[in-house]
N, C-alpha and C. Protein backbone atom coordinates (compact mmCIF):
# COMPACT_ATOMS: atom_id res chain seq x y z
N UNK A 1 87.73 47.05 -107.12
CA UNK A 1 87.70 47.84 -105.90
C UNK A 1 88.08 46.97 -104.70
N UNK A 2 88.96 47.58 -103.89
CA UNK A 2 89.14 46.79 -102.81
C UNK A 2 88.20 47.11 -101.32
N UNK A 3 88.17 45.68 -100.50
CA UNK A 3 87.34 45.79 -100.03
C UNK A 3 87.13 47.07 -99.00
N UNK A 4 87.83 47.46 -98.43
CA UNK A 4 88.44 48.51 -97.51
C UNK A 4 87.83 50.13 -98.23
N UNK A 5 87.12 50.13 -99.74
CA UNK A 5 87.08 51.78 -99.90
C UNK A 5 85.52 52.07 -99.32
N UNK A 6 85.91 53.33 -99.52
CA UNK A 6 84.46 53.65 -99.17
C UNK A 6 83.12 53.36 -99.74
N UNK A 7 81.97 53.80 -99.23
CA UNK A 7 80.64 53.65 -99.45
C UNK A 7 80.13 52.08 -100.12
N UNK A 8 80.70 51.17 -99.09
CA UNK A 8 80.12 49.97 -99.32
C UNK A 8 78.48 49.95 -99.68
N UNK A 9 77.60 50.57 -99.07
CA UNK A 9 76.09 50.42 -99.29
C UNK A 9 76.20 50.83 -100.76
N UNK A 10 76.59 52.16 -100.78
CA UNK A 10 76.18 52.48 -102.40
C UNK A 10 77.16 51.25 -103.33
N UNK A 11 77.92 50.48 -102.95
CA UNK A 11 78.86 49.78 -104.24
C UNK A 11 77.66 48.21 -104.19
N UNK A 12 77.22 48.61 -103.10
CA UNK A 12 76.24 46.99 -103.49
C UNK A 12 75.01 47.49 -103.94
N UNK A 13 74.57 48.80 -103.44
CA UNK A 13 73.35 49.15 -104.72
C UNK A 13 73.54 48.74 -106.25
N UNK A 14 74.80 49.55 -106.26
CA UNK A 14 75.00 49.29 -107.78
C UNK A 14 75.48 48.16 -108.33
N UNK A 15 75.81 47.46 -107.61
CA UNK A 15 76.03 45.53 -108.00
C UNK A 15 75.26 45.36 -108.00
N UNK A 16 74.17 45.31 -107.48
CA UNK A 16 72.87 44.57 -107.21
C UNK A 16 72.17 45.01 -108.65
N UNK A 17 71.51 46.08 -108.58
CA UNK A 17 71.26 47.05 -109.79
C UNK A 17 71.90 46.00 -111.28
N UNK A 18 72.86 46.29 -111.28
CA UNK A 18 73.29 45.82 -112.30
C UNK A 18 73.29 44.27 -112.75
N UNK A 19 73.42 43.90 -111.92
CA UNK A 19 73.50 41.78 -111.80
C UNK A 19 71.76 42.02 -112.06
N UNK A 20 70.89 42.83 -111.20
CA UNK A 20 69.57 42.37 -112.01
C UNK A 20 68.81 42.76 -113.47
N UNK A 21 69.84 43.61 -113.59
CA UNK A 21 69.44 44.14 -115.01
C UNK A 21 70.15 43.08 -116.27
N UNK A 22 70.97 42.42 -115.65
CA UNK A 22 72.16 41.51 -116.73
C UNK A 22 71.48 40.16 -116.22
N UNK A 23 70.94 39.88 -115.11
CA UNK A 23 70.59 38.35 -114.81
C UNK A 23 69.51 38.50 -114.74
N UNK A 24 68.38 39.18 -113.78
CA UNK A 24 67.34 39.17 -113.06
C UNK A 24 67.30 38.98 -112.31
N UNK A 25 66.24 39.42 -111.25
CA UNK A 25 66.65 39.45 -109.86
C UNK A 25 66.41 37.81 -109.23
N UNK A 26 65.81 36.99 -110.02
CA UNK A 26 65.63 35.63 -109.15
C UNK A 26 66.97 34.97 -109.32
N UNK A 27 67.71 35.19 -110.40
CA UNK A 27 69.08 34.71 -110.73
C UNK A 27 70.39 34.66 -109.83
N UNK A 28 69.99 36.03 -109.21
CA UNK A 28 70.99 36.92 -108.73
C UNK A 28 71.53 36.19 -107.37
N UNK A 29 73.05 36.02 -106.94
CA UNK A 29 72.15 35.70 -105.78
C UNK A 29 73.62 36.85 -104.38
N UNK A 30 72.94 37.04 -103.70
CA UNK A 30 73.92 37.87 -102.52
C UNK A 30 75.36 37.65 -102.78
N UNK A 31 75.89 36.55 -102.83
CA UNK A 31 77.31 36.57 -102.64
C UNK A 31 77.70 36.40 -104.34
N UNK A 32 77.14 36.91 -105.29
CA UNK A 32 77.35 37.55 -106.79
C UNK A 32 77.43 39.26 -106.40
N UNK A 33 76.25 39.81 -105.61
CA UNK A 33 76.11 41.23 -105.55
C UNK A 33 77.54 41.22 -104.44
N UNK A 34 77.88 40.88 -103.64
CA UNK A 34 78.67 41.38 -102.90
C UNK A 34 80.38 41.37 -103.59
N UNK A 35 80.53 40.12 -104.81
CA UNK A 35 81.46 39.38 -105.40
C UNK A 35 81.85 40.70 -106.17
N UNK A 36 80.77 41.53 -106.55
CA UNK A 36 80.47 42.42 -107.81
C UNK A 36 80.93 43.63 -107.02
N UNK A 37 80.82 44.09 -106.08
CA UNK A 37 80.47 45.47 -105.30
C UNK A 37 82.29 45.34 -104.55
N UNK A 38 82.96 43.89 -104.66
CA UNK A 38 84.49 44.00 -104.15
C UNK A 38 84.35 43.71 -102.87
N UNK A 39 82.75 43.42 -102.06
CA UNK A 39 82.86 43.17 -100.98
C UNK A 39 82.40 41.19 -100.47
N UNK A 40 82.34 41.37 -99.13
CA UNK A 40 81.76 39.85 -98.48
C UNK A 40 80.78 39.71 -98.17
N UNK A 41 80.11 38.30 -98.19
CA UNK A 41 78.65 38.65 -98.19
C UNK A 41 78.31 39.18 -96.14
N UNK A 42 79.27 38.77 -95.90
CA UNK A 42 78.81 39.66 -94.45
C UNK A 42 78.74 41.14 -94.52
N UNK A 43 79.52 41.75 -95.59
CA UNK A 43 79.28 43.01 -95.44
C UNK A 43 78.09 43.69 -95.97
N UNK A 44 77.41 42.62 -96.78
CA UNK A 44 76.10 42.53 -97.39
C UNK A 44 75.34 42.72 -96.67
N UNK A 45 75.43 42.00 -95.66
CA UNK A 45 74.32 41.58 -94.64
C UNK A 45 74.20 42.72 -93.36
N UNK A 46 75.12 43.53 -93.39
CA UNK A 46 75.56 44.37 -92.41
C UNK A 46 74.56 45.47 -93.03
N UNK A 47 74.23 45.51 -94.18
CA UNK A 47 73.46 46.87 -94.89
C UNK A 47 72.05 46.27 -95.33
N UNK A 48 71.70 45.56 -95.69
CA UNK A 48 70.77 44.79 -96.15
C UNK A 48 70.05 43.53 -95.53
N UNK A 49 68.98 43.39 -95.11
CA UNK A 49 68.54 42.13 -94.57
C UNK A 49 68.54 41.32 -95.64
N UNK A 50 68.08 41.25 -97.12
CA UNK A 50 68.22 40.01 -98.26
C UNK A 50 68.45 41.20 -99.43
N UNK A 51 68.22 40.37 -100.39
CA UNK A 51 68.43 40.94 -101.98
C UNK A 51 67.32 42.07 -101.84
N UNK A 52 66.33 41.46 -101.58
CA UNK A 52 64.94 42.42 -102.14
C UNK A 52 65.44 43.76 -101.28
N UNK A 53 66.07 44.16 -100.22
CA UNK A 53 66.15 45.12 -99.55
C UNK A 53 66.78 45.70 -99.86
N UNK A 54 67.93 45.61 -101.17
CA UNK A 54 68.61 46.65 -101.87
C UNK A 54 67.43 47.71 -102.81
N UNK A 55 66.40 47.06 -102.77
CA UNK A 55 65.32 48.00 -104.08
C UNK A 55 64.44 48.60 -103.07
N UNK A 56 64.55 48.70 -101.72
CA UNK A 56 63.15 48.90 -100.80
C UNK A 56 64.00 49.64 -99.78
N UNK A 57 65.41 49.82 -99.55
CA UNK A 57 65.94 50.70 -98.16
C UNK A 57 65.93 51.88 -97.73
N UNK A 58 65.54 52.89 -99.00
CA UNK A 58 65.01 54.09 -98.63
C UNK A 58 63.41 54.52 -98.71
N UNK A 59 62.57 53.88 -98.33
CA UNK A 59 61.36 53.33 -98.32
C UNK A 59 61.34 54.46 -97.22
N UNK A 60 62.04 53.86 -96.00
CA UNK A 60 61.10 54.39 -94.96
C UNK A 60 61.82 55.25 -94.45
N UNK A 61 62.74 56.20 -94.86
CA UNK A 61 63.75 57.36 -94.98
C UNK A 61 62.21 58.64 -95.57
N UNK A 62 62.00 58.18 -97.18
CA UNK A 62 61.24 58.84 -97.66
C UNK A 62 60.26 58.93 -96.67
N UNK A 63 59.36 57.83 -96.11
CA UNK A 63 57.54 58.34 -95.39
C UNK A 63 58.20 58.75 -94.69
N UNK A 64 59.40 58.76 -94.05
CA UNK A 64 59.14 59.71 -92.89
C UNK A 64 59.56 60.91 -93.11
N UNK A 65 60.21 61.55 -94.46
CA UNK A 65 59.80 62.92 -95.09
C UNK A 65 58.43 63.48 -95.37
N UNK A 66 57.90 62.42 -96.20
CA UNK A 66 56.17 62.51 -96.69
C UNK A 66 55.87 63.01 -94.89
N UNK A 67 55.82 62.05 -94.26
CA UNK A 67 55.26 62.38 -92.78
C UNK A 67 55.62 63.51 -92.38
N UNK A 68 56.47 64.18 -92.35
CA UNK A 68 57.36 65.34 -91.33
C UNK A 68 57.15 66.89 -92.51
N UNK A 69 56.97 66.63 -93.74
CA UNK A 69 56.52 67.61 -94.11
C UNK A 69 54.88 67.62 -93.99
N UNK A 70 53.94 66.31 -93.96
CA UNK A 70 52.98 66.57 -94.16
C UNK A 70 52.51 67.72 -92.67
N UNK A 71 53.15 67.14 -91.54
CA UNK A 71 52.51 67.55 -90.31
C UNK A 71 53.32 68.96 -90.02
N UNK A 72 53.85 69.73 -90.78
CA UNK A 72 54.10 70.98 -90.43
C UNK A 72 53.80 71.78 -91.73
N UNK A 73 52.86 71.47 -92.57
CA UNK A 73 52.35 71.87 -93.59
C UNK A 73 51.65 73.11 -92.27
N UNK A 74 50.75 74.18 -93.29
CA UNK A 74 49.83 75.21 -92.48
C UNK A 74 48.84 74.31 -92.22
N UNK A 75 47.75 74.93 -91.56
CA UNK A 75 46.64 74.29 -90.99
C UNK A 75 45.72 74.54 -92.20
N UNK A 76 45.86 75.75 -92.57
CA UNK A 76 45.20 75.80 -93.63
C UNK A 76 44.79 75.40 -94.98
N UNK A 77 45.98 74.21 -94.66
CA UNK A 77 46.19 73.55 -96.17
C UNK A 77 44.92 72.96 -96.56
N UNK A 78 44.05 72.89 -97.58
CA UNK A 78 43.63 71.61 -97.49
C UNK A 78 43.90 69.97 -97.74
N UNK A 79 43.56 69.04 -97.07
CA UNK A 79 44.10 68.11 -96.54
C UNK A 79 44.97 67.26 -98.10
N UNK A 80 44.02 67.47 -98.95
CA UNK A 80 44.73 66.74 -100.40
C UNK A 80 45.64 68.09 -100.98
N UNK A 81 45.80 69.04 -100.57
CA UNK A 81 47.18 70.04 -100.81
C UNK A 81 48.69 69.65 -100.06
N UNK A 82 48.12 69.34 -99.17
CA UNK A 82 48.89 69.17 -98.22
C UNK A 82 49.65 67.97 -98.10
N UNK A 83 48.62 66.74 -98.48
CA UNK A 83 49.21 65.34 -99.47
C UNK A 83 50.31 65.74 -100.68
N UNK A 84 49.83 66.42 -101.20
CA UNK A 84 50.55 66.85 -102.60
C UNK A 84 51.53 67.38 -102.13
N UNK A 85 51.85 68.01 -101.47
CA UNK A 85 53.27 69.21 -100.73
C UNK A 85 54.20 67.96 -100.49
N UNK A 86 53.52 67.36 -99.67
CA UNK A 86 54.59 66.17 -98.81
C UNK A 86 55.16 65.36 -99.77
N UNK A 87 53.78 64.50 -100.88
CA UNK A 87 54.64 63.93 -101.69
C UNK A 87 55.50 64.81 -102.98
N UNK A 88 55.32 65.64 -102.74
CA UNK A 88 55.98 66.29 -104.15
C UNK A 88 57.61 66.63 -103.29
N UNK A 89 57.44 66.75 -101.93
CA UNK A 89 58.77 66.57 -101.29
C UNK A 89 59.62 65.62 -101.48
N UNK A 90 58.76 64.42 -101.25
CA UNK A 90 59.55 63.27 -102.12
C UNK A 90 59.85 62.81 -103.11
N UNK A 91 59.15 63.65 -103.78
CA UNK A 91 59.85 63.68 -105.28
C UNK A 91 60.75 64.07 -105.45
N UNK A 92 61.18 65.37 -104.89
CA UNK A 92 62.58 66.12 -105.23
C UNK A 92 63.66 64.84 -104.46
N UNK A 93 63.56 64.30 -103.73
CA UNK A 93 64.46 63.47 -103.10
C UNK A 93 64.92 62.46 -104.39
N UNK A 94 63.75 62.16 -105.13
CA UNK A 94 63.85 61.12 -106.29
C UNK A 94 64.27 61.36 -107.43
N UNK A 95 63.76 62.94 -108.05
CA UNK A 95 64.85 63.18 -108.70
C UNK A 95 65.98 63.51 -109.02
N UNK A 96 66.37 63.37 -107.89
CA UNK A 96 68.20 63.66 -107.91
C UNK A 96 68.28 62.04 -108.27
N UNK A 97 67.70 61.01 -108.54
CA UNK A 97 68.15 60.09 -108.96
C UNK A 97 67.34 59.32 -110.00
N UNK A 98 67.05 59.74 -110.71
CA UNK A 98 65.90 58.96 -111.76
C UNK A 98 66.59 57.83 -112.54
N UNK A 99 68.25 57.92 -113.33
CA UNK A 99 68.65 56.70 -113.50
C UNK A 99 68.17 55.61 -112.31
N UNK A 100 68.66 55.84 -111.47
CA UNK A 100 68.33 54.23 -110.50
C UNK A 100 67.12 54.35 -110.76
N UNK A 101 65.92 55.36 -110.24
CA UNK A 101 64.51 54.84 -109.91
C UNK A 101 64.33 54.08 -111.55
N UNK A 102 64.77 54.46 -112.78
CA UNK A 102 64.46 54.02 -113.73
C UNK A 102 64.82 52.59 -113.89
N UNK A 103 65.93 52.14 -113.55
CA UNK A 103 66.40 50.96 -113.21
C UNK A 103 65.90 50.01 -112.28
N UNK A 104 65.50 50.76 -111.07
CA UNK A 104 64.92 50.04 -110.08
C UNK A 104 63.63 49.70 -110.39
N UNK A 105 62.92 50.53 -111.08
CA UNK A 105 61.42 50.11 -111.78
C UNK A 105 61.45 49.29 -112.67
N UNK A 106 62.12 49.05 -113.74
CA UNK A 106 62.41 47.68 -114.64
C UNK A 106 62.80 46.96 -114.06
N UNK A 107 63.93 46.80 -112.70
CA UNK A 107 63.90 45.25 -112.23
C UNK A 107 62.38 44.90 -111.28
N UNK A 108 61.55 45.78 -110.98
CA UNK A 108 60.91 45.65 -109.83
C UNK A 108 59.48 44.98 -110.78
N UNK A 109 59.70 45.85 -112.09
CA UNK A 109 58.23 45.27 -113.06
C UNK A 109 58.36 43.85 -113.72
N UNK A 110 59.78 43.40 -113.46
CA UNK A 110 59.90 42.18 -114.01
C UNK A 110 59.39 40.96 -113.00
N UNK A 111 59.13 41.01 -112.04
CA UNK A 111 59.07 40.18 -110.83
C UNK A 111 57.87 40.43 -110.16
N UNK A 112 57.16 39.59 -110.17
CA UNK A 112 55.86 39.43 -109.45
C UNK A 112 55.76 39.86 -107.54
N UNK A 113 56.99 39.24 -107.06
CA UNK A 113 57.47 39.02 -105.43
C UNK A 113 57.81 41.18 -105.58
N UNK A 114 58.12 41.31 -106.35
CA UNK A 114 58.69 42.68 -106.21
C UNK A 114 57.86 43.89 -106.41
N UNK A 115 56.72 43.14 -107.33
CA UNK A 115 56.09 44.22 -107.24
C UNK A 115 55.00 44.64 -105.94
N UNK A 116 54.79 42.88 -105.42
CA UNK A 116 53.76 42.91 -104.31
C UNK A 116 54.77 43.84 -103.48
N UNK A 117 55.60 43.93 -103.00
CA UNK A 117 56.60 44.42 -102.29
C UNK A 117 56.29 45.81 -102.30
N UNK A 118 56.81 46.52 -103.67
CA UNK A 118 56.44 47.85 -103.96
C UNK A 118 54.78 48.53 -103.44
N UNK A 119 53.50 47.86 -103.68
CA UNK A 119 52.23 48.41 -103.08
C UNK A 119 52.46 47.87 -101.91
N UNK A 120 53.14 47.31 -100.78
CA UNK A 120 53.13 46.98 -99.53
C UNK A 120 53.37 48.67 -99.44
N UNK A 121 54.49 49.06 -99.65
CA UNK A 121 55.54 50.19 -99.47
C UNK A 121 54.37 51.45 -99.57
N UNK A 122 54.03 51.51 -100.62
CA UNK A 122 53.07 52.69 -101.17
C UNK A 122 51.63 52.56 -100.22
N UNK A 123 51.49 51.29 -100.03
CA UNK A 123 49.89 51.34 -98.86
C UNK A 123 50.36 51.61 -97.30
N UNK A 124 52.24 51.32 -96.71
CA UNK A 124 52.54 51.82 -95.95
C UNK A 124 52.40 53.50 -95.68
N UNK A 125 53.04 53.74 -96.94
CA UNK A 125 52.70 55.28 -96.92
C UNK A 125 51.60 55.75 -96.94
N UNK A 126 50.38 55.50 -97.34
CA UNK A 126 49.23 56.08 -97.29
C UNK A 126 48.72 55.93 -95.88
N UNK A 127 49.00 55.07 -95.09
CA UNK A 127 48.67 54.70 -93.92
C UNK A 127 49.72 55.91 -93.12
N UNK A 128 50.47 55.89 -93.17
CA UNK A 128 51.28 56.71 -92.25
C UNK A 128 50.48 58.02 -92.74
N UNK A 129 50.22 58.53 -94.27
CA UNK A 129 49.79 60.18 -94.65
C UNK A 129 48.24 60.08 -93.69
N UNK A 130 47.68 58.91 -94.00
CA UNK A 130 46.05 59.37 -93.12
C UNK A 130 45.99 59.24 -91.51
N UNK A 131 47.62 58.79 -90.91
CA UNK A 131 47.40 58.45 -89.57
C UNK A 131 47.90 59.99 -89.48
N UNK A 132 48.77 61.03 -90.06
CA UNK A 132 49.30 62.20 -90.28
C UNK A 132 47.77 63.18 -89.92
N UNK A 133 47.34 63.32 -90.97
CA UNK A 133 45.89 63.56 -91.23
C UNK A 133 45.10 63.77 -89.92
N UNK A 134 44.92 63.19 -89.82
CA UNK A 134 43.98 62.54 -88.37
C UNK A 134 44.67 63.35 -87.25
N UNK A 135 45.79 63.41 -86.76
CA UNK A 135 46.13 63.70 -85.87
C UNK A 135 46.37 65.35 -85.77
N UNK A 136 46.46 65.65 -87.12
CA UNK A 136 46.50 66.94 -87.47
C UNK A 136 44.70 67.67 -87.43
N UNK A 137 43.33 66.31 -87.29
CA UNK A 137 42.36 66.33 -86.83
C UNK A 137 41.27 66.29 -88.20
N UNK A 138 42.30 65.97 -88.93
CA UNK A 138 40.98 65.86 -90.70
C UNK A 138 40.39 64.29 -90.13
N UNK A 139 39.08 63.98 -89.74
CA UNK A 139 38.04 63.24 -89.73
C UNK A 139 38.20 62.12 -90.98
N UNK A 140 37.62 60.94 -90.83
CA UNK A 140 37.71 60.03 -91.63
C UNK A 140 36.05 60.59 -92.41
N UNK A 141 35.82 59.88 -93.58
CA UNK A 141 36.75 59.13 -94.38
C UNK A 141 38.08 59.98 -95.37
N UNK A 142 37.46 61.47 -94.97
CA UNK A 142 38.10 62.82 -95.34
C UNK A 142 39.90 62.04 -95.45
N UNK A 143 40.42 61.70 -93.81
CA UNK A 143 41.94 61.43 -93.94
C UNK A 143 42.51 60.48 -95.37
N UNK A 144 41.56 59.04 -94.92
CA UNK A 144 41.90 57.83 -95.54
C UNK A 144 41.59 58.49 -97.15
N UNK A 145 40.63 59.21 -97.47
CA UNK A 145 40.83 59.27 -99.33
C UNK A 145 41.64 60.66 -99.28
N UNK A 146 41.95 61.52 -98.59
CA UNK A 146 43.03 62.31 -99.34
C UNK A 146 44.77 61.36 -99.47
N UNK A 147 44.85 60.98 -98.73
CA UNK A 147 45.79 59.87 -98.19
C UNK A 147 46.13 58.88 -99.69
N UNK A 148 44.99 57.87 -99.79
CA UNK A 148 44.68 57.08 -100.99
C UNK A 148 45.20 57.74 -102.66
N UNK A 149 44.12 58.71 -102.64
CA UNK A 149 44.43 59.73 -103.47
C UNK A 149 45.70 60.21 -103.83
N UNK A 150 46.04 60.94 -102.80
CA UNK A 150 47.62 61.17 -102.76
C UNK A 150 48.40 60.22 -103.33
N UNK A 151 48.70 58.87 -103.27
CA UNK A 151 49.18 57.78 -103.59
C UNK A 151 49.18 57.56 -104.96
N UNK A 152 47.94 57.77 -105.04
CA UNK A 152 47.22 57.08 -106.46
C UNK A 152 48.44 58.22 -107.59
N UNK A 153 47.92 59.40 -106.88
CA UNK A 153 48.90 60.54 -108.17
C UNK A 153 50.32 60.53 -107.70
N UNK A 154 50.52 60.14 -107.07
CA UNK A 154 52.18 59.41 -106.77
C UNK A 154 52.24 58.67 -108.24
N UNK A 155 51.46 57.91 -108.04
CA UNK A 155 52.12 56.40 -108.90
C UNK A 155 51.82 56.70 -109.67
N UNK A 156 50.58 57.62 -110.56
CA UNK A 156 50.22 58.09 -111.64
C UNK A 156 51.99 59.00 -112.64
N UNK A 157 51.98 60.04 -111.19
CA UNK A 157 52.95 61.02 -111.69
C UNK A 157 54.26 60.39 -111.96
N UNK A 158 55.19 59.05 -111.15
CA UNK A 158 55.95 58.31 -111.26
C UNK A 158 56.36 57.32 -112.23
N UNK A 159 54.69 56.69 -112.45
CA UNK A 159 55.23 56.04 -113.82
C UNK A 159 55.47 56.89 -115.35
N UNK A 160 54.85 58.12 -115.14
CA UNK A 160 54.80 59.02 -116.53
C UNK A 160 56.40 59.37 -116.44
N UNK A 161 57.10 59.94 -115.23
CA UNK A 161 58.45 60.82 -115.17
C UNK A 161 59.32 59.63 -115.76
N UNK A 162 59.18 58.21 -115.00
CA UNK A 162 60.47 57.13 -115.38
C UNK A 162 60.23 56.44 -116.60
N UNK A 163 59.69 57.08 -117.38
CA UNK A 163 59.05 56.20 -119.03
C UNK A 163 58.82 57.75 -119.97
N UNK A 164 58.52 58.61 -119.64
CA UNK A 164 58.75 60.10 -120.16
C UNK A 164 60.12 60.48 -120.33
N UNK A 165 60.29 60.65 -121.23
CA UNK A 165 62.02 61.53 -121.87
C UNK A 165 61.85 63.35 -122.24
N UNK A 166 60.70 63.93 -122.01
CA UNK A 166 60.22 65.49 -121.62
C UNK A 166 61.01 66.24 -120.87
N UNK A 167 61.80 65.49 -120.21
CA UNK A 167 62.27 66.09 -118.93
C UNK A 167 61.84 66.95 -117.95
N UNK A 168 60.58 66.57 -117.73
CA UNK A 168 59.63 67.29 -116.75
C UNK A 168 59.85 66.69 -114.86
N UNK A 169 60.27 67.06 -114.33
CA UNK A 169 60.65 66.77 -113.05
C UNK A 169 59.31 66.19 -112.51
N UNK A 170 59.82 65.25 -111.41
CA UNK A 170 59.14 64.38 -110.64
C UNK A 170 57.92 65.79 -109.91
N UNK A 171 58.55 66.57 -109.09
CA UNK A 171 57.48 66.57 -108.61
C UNK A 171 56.95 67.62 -109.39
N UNK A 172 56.81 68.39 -110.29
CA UNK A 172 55.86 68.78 -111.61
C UNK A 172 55.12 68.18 -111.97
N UNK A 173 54.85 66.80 -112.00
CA UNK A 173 54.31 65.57 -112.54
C UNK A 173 53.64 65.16 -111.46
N UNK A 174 53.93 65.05 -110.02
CA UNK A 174 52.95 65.30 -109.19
C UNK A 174 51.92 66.19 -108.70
N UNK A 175 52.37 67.48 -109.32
CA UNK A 175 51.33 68.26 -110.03
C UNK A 175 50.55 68.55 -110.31
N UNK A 176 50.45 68.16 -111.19
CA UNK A 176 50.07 67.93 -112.88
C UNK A 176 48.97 67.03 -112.38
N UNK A 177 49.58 65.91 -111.82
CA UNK A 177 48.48 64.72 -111.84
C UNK A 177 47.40 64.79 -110.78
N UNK A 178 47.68 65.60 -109.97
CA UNK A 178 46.80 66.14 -109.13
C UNK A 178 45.59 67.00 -109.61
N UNK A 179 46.31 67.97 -110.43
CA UNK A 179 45.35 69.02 -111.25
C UNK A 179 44.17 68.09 -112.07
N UNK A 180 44.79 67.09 -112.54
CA UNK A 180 43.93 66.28 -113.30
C UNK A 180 42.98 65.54 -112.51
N UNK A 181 43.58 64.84 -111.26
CA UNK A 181 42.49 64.55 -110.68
C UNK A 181 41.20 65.51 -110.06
N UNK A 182 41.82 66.52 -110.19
CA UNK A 182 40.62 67.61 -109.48
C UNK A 182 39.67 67.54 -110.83
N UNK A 183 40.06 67.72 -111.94
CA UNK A 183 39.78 68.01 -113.00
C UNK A 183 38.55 67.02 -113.44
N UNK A 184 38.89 65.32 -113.32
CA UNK A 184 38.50 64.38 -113.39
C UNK A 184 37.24 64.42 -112.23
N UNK A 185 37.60 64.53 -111.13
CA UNK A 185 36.45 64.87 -110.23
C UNK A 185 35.39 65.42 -110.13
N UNK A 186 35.87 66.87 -110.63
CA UNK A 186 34.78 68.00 -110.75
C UNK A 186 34.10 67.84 -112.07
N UNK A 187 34.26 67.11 -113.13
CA UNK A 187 33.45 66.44 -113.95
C UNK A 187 33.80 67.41 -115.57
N UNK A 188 35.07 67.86 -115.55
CA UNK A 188 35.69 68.88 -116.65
C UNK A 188 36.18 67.89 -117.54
């Protein structure tokens, strides 16, 4: 590919992606992903602050879906429905891509630096869903554990969809895992 075509970001996702699935990501290094993608590492740098930010750039695209659906949910929701709505919003965003997330989760489980990375991301979001919460006027500790919660069946419902071959959609599986936690709760 020459350097000049389009969608440079997506051609270094998928260099990147790939050099860590064939090397690993400590191996890897920027001007391989950029070598790979047909581009320079300045053009790298133009989309990406380092390596790790090719697996983390729609991070904060998503909370601020989670966020923007949570706060025009009804009033009536209750507050862990209403968790569930938002993230199950972001699910549909995710499954239009489950190859990568599947990919991106095997390079991210191989690496210690990557995974701390990943619960930075996920405790960002819970922080943004209970600062949501709150302002929408749900009282602590009410915000902070529907918030938590919410999270928890994120990652519950996420690791089952990218290791499950069912073909049960992401946010079905957020669901699901919700139902169970009620389930688990109420002592069934």
């Amino acid at each position: 590919m020459g350097r000049w075509e389009p969608d440079a970001r997506g051609r270094l996702e998928q260099a990147a992606l790939a050099l860590y699935g064939e090397r690993g990501y400590e191996q890897t290094t920027v001007a391989e992903i950029a070598a790979r993608a047909g581009l320079t590492e300045r053009t790298f740098f133009r989309h990406f602050a380092d390596k790790r930010e090719v697996l983390f750039a729609g991070s904060g695209a998503l909370r601020d879906l989670i966020v923007s659906t949570l706060a025009s949910s009804p009033d009536s929701a209750a507050p862990i429905e209403a968790v569930a709505t938002a993230l199950q919003a972001a699910g549909a965003v995710l499954q239009e891509r489950r190859e990568y997330a599947q990919q991106r989760q095997s390079v991210i489980a191989a690496n210690a630096e990557l995974r701390e990375r990943e619960l930075i991301k996920l405790a960002s979001w819970a922080a943004a869903l209970s600062d949501t919460l709150r302002r929408r006027g749900v009282t602590e500790p009410a915000a902070s554990l529907a918030a938590e919660a919410g999270i928890a069946v994120f990652r519950i419902a996420f690791e089952r969809w990218i290791n499950e071959s069912t073909g049960n959609d992401l946010p079905h599986l957020i669901r699901d895992s919700l139902d169970e936690l009620k389930a688990v709760t109420a002592g069934k």
